[in-house]
C-alpha atoms as a PDB file:
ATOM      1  CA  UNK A   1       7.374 171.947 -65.571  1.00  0.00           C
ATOM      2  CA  UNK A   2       9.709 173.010 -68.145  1.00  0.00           C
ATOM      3  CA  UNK A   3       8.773 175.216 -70.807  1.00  0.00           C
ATOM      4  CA  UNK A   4       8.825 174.117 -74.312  1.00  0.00           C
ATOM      5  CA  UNK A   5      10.174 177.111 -75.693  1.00  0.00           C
ATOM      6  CA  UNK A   6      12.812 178.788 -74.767  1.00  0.00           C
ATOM      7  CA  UNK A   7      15.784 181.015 -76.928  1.00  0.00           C
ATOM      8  CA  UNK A   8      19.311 178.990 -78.016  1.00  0.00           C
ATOM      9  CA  UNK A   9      21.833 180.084 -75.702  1.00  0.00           C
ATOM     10  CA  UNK A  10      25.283 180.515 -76.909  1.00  0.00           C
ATOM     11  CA  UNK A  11      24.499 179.417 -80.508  1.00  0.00           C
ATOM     12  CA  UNK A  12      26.990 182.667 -81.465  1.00  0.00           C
ATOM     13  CA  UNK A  13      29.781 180.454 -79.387  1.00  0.00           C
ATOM     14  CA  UNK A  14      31.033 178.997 -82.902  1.00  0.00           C
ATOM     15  CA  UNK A  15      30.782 179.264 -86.450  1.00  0.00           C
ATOM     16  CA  UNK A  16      29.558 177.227 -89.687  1.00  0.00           C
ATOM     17  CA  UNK A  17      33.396 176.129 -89.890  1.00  0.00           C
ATOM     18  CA  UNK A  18      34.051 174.634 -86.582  1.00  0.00           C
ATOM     19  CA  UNK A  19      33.224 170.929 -86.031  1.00  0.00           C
ATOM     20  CA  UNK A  20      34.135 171.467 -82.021  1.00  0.00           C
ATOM     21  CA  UNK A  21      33.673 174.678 -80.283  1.00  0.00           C
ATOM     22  CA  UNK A  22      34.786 174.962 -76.681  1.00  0.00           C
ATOM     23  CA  UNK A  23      33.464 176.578 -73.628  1.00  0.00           C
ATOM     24  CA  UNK A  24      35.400 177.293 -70.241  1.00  0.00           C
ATOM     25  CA  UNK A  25      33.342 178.835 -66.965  1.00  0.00           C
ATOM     26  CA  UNK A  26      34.035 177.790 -63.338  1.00  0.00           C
ATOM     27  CA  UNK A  27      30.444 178.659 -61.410  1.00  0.00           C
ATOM     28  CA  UNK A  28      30.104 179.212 -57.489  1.00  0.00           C
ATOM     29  CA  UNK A  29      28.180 176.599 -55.603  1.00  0.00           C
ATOM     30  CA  UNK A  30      24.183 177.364 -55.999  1.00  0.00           C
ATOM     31  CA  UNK A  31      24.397 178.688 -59.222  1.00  0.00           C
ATOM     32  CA  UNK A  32      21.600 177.731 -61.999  1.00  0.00           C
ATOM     33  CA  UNK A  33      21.522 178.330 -65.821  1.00  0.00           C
ATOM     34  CA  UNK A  34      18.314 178.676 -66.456  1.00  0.00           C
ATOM     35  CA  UNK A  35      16.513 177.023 -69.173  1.00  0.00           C
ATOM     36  CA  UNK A  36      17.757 177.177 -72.436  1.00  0.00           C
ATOM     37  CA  UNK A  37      19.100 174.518 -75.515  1.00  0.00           C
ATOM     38  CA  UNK A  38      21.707 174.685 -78.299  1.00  0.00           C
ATOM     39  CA  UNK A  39      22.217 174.394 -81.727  1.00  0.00           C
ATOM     40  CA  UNK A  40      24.806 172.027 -81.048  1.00  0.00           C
ATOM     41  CA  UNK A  41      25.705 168.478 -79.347  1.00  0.00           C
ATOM     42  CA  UNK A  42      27.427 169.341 -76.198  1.00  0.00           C
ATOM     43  CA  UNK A  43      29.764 167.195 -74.034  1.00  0.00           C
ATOM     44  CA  UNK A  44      29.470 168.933 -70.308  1.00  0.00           C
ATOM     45  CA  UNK A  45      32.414 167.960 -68.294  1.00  0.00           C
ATOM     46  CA  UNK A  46      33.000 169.139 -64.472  1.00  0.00           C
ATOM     47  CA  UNK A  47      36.689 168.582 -63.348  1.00  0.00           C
ATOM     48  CA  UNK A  48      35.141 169.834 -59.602  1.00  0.00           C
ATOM     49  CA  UNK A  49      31.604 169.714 -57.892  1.00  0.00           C
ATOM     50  CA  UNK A  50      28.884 168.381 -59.397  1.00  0.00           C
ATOM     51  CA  UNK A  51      25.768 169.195 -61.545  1.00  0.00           C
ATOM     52  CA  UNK A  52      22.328 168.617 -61.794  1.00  0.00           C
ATOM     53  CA  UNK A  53      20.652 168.631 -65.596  1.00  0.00           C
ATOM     54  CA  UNK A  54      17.014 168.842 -65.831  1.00  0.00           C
ATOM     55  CA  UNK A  55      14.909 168.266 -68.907  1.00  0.00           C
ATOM     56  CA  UNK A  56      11.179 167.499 -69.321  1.00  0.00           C
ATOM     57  CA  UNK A  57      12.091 163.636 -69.473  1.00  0.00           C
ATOM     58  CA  UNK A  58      14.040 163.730 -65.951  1.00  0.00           C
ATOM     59  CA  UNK A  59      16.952 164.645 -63.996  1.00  0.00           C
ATOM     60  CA  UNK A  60      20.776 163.553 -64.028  1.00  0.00           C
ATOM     61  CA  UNK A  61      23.584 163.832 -61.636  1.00  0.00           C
ATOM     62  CA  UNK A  62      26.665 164.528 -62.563  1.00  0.00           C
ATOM     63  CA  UNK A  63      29.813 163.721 -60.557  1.00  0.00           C
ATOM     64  CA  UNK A  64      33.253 164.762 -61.009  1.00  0.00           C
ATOM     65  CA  UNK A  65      35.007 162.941 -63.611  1.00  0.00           C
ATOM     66  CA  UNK A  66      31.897 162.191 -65.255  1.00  0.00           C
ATOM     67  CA  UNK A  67      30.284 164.214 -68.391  1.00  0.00           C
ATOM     68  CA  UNK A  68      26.398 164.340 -69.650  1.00  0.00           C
ATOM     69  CA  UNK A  69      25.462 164.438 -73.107  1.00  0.00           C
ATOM     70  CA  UNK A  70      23.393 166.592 -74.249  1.00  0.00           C
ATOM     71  CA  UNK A  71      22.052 166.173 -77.998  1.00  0.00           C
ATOM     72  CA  UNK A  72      21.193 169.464 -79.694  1.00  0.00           C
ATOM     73  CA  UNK A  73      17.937 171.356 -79.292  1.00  0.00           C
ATOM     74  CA  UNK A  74      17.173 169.470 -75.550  1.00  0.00           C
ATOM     75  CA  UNK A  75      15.908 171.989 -73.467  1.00  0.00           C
ATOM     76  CA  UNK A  76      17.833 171.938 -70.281  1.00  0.00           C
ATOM     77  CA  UNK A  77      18.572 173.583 -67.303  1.00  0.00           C
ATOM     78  CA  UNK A  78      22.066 172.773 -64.932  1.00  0.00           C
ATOM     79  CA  UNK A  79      22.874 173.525 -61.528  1.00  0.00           C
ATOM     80  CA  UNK A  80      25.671 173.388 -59.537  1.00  0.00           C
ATOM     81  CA  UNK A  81      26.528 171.484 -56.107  1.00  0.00           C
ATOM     82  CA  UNK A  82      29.557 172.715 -54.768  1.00  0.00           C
ATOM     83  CA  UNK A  83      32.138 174.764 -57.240  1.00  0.00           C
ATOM     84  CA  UNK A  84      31.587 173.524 -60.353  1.00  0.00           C
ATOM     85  CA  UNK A  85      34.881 173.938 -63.059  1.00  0.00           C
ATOM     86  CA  UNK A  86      33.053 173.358 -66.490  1.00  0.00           C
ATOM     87  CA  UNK A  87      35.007 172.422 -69.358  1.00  0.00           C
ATOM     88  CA  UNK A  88      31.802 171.940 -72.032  1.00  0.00           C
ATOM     89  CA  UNK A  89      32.794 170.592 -76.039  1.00  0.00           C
ATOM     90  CA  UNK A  90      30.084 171.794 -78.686  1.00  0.00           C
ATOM     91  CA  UNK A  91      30.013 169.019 -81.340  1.00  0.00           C
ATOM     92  CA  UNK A  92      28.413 169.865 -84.646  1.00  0.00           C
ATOM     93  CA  UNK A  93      25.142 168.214 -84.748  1.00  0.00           C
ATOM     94  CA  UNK A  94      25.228 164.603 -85.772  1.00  0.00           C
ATOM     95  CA  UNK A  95      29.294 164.709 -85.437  1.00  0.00           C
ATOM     96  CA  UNK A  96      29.405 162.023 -82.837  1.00  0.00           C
ATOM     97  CA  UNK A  97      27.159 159.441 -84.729  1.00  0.00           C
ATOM     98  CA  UNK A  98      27.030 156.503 -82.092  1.00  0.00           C
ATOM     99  CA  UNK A  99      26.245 158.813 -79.278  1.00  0.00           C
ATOM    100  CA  UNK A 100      22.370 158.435 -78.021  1.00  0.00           C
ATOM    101  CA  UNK A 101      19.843 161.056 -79.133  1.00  0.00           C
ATOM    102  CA  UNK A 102      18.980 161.357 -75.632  1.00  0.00           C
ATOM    103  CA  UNK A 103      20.769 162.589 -73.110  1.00  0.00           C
ATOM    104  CA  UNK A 104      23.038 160.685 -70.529  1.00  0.00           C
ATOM    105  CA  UNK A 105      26.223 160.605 -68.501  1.00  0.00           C
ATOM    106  CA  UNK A 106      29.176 158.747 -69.143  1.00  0.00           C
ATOM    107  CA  UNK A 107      32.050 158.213 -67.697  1.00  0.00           C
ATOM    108  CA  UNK A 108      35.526 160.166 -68.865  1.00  0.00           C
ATOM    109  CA  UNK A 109      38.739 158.338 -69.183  1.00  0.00           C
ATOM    110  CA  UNK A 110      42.069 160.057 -67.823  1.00  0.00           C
ATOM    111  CA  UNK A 111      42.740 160.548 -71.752  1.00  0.00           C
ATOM    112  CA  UNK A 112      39.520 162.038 -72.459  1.00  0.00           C
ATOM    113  CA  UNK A 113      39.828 164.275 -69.848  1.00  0.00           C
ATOM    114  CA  UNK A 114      42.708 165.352 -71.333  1.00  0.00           C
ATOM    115  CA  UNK A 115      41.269 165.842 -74.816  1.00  0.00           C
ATOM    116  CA  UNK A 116      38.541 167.711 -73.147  1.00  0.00           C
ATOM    117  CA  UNK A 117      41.375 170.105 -71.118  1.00  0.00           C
ATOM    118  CA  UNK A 118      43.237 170.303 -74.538  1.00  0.00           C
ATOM    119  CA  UNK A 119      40.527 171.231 -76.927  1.00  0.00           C
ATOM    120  CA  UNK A 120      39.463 173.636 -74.204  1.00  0.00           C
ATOM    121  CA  UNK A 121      42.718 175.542 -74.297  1.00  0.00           C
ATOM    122  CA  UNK A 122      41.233 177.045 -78.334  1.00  0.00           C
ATOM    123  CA  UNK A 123      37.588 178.528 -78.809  1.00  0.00           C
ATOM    124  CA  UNK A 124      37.292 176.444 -82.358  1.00  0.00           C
ATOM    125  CA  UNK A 125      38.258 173.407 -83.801  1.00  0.00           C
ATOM    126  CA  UNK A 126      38.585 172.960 -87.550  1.00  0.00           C
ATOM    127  CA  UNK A 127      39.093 169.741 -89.762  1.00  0.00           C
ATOM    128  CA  UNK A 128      40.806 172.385 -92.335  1.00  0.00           C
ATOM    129  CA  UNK A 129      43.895 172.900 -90.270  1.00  0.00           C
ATOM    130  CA  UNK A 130      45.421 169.265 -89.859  1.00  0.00           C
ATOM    131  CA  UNK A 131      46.912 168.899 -86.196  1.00  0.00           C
ATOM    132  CA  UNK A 132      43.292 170.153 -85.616  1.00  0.00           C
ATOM    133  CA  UNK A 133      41.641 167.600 -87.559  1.00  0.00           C
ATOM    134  CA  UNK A 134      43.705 165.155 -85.995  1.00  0.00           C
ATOM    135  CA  UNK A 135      42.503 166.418 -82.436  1.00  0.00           C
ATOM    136  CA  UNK A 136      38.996 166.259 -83.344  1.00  0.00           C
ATOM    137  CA  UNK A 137      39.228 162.458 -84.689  1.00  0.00           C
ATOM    138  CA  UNK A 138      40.875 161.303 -81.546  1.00  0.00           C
ATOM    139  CA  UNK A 139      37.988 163.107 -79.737  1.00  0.00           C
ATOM    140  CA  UNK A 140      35.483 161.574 -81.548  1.00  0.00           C
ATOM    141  CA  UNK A 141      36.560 158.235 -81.066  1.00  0.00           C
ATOM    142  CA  UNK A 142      37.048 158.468 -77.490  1.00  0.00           C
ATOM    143  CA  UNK A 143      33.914 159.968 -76.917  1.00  0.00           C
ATOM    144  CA  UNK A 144      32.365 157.266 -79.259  1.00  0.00           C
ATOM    145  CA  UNK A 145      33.582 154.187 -76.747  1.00  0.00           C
ATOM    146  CA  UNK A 146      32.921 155.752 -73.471  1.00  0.00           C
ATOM    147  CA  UNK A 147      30.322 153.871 -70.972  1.00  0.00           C
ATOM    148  CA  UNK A 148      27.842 155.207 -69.917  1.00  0.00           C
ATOM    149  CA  UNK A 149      26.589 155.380 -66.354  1.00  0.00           C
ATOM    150  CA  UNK A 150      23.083 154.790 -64.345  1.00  0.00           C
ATOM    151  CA  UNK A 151      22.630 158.255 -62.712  1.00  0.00           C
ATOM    152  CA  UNK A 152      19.457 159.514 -64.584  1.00  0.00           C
ATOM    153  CA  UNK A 153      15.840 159.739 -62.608  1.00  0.00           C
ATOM    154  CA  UNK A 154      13.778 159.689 -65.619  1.00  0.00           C
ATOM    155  CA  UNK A 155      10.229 161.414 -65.283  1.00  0.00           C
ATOM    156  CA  UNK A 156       7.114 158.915 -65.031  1.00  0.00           C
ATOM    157  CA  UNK A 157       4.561 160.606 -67.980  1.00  0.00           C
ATOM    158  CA  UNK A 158       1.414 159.360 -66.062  1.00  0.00           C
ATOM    159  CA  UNK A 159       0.182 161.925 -63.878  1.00  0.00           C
ATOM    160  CA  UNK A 160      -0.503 159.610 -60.997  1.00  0.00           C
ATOM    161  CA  UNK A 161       2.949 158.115 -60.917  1.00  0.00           C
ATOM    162  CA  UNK A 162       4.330 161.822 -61.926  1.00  0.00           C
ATOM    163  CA  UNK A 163       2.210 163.391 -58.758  1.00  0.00           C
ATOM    164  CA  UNK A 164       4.491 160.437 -56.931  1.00  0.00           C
ATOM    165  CA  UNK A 165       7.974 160.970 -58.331  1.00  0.00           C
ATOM    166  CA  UNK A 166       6.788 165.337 -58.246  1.00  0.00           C
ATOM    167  CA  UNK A 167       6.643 164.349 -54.403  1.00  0.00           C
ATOM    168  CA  UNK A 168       9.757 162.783 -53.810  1.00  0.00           C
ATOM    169  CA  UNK A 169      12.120 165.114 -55.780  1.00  0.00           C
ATOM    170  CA  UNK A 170      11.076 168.076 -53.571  1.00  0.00           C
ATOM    171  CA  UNK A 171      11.398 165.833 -50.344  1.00  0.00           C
ATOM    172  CA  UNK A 172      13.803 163.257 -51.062  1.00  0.00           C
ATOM    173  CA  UNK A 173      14.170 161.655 -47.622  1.00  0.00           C
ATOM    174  CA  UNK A 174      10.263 161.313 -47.404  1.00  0.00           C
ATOM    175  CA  UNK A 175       9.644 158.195 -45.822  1.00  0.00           C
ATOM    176  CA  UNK A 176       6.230 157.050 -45.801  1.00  0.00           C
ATOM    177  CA  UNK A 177       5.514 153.713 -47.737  1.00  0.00           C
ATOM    178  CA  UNK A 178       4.775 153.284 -50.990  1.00  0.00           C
ATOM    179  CA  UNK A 179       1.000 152.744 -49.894  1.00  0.00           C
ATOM    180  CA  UNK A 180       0.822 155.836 -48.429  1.00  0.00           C
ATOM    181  CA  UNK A 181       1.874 157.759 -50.945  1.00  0.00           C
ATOM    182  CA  UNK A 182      -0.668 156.644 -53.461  1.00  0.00           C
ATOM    183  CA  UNK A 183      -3.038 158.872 -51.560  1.00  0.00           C
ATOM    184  CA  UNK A 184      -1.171 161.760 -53.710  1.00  0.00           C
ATOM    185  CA  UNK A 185      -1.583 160.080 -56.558  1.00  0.00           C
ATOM    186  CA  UNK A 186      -5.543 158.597 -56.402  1.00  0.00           C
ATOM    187  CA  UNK A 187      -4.600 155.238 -57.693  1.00  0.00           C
ATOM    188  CA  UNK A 188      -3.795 152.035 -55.628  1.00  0.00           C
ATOM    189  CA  UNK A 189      -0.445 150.706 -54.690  1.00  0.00           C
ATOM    190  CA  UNK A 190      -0.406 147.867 -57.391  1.00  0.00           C
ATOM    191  CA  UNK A 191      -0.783 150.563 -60.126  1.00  0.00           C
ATOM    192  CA  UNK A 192       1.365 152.692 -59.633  1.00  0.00           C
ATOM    193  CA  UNK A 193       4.050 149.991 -59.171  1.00  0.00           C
ATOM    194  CA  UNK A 194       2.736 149.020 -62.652  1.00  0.00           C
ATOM    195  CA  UNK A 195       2.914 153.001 -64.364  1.00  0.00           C
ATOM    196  CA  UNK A 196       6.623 153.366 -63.517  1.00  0.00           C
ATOM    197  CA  UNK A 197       7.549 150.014 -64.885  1.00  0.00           C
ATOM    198  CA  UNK A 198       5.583 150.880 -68.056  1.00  0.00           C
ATOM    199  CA  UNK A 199       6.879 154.436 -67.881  1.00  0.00           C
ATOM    200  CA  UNK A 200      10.405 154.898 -66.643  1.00  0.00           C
ATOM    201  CA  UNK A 201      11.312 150.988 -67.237  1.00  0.00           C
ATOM    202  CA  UNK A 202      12.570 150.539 -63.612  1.00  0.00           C
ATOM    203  CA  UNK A 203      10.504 149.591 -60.260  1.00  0.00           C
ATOM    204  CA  UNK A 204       9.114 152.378 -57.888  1.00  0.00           C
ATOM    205  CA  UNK A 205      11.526 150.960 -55.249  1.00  0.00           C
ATOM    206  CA  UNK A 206      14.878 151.360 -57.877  1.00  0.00           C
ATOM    207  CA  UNK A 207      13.997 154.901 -58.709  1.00  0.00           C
ATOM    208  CA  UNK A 208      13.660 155.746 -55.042  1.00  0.00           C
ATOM    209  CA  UNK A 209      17.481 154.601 -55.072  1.00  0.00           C
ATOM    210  CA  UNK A 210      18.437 156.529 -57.633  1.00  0.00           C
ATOM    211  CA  UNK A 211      16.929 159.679 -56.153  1.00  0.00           C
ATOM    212  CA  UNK A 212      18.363 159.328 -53.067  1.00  0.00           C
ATOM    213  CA  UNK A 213      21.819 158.244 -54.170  1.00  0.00           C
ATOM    214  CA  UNK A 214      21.796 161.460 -56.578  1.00  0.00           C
ATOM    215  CA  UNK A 215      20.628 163.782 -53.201  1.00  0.00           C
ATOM    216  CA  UNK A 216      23.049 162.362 -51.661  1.00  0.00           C
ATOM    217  CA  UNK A 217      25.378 163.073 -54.064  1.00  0.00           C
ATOM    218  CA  UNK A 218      24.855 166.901 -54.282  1.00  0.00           C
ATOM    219  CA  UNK A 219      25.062 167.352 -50.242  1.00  0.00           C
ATOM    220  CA  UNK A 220      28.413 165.487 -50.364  1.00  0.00           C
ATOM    221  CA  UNK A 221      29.559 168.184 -53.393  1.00  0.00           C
ATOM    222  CA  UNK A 222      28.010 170.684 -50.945  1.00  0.00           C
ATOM    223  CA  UNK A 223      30.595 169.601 -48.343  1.00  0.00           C
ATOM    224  CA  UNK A 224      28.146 167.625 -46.254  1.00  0.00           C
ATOM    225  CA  UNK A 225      29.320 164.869 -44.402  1.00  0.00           C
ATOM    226  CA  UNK A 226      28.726 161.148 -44.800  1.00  0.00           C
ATOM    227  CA  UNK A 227      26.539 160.509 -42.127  1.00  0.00           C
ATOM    228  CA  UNK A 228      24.950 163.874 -42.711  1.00  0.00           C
ATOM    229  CA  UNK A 229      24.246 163.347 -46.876  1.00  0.00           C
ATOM    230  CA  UNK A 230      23.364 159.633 -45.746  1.00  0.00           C
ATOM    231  CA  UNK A 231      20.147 160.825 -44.040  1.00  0.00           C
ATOM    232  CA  UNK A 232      19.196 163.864 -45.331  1.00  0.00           C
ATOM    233  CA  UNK A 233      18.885 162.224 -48.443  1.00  0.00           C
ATOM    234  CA  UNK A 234      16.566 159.392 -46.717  1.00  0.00           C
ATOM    235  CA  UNK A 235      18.844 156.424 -46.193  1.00  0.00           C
ATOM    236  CA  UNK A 236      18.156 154.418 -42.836  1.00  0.00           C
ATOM    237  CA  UNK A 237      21.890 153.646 -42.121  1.00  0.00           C
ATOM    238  CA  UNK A 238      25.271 155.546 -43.695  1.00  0.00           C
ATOM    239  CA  UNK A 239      26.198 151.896 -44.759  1.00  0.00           C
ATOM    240  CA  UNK A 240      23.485 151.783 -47.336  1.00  0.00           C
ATOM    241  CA  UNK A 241      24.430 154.783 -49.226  1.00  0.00           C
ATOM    242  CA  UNK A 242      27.938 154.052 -48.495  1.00  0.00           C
ATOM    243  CA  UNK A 243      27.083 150.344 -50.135  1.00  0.00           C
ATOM    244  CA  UNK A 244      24.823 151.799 -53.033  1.00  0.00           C
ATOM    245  CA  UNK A 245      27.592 154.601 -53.771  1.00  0.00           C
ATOM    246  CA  UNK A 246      30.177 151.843 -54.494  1.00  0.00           C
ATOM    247  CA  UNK A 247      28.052 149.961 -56.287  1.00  0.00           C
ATOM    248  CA  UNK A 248      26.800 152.705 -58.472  1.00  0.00           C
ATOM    249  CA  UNK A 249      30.621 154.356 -58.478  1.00  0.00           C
ATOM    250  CA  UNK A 250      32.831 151.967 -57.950  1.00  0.00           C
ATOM    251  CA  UNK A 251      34.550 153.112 -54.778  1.00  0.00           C
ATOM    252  CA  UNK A 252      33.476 154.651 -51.519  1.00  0.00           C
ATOM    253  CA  UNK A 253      32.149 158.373 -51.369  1.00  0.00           C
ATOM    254  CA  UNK A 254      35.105 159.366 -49.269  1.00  0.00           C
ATOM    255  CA  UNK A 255      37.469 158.666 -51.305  1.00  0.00           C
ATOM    256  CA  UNK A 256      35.649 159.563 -54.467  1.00  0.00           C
ATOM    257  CA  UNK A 257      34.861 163.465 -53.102  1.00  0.00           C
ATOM    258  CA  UNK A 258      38.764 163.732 -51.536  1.00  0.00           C
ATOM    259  CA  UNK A 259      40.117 162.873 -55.062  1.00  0.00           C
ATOM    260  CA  UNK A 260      37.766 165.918 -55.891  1.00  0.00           C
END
């Protein structure tokens, strides 16, 4: 469980003047920043490997070429599948009005990307020095339009379905029926089917997906194979989570990861 205190990290990273402050790390495959929040909106982009966020509401994967949102003062923690080359944008709170309040990942266009490698290149950005201000207001509206994408597992707040769901993320490729795991839970198939409707707004069966698409997702970064990620992640055949990858990503995961 998360805690729900925890100190601002990197709150010194910019100053009362800058409506974008950057951030450039590249981490090793394994690593975890621990749990922590900001005093500022923050775009997290990975331009290699992939990342895991974790808050209190759930967990979200984070390809390359995708971003997450996070809003200010979400406690979070990130880790990393593979090598992960993090190019983060700190947005002064409320700068990116039409962005959710919640966080979520989106996909980056080859232009944002840019923006993101561009703004990166300067620790501050500042609407009193014009080419600057220009930069920033071709940020913002990028980042304003972008879509976002389905790969969050948000956290059932029942504790019967969250005994469930508490289950599953530590074994993903558990198998055993839905019926069989109500027996961790103390409540009968019918309602917990009911609880994660009511609670996450998706079916028991759909958030099984997700979770295994998103394990998946962090062997492959891992340099798993296919067939490997496929079934280690739970997945009967390779041609399912080759099918739900592509339907979820739009192509298939080996040529998504060799683009990587």
């Amino acid at each position: 469980m998360l805690q729900k205190r925890q100190t601002a990290i990197f709150d010194c990273l910019g100053d009362s003047h800058s409506q974008i402050t950057t951030l450039t790390h590249d981490y090793a495959a394994g690593r975890v920043i621990p749990l922590h929040f900001h005093d500022r909106d923050q775009l997290v982009y990975a331009s290699r490997g992939v990342m895991t966020v974790r808050t209190s509401d759930g967990t979200w994967v984070v390809p390359t070429y995708r971003a997450v949102w996070i809003p200010a003062t979400v406690h979070h923690t990130i880790t990393m599948s593979g090598t992960v080359a993090m190019r983060t944008l700190y947005f002064k709170p409320r700068l990116a009005k039409a962005l959710p309040r919640d966080c979520c990942v989106v996909n980056v266009s080859p232009l944002l990307k840019e923006l993101i490698l561009h703004a990166c290149a300067f620790a501050f950005l500042r609407k009193t020095i014009p080419w600057q201000r220009h930069l920033i207001e071709v940020i913002i509206d990028q980042v304003e339009t972008i879509q976002m994408v389905p790969l969050q597992l948000p956290n059932p707040t029942d504790p019967r379905a969250l005994r469930i769901a508490q289950a599953l993320l530590t074994d993903p490729s558990e198998s055993r029926p839905l019926r069989q795991l109500c027996k961790v839970a103390g409540a009968g198939k019918r309602t917990v089917e009911r609880l994660f409707q009511e609670d996450v707004g998706i079916t028991f069966g759909k958030w099984r997906q997700q979770l295994r698409l998103m394990r998946a997702m962090q062997l492959l970064a891992e340099g798993k194979k296919v067939t490997h990620a496929a079934f280690e992640a739970g997945y009967s055949t390779p041609s399912a989570f080759i099918s739900m990858f592509r339907k979820t990503l739009g192509t298939t995961p080996a040529v998504y990861f060799r683009a990587d």
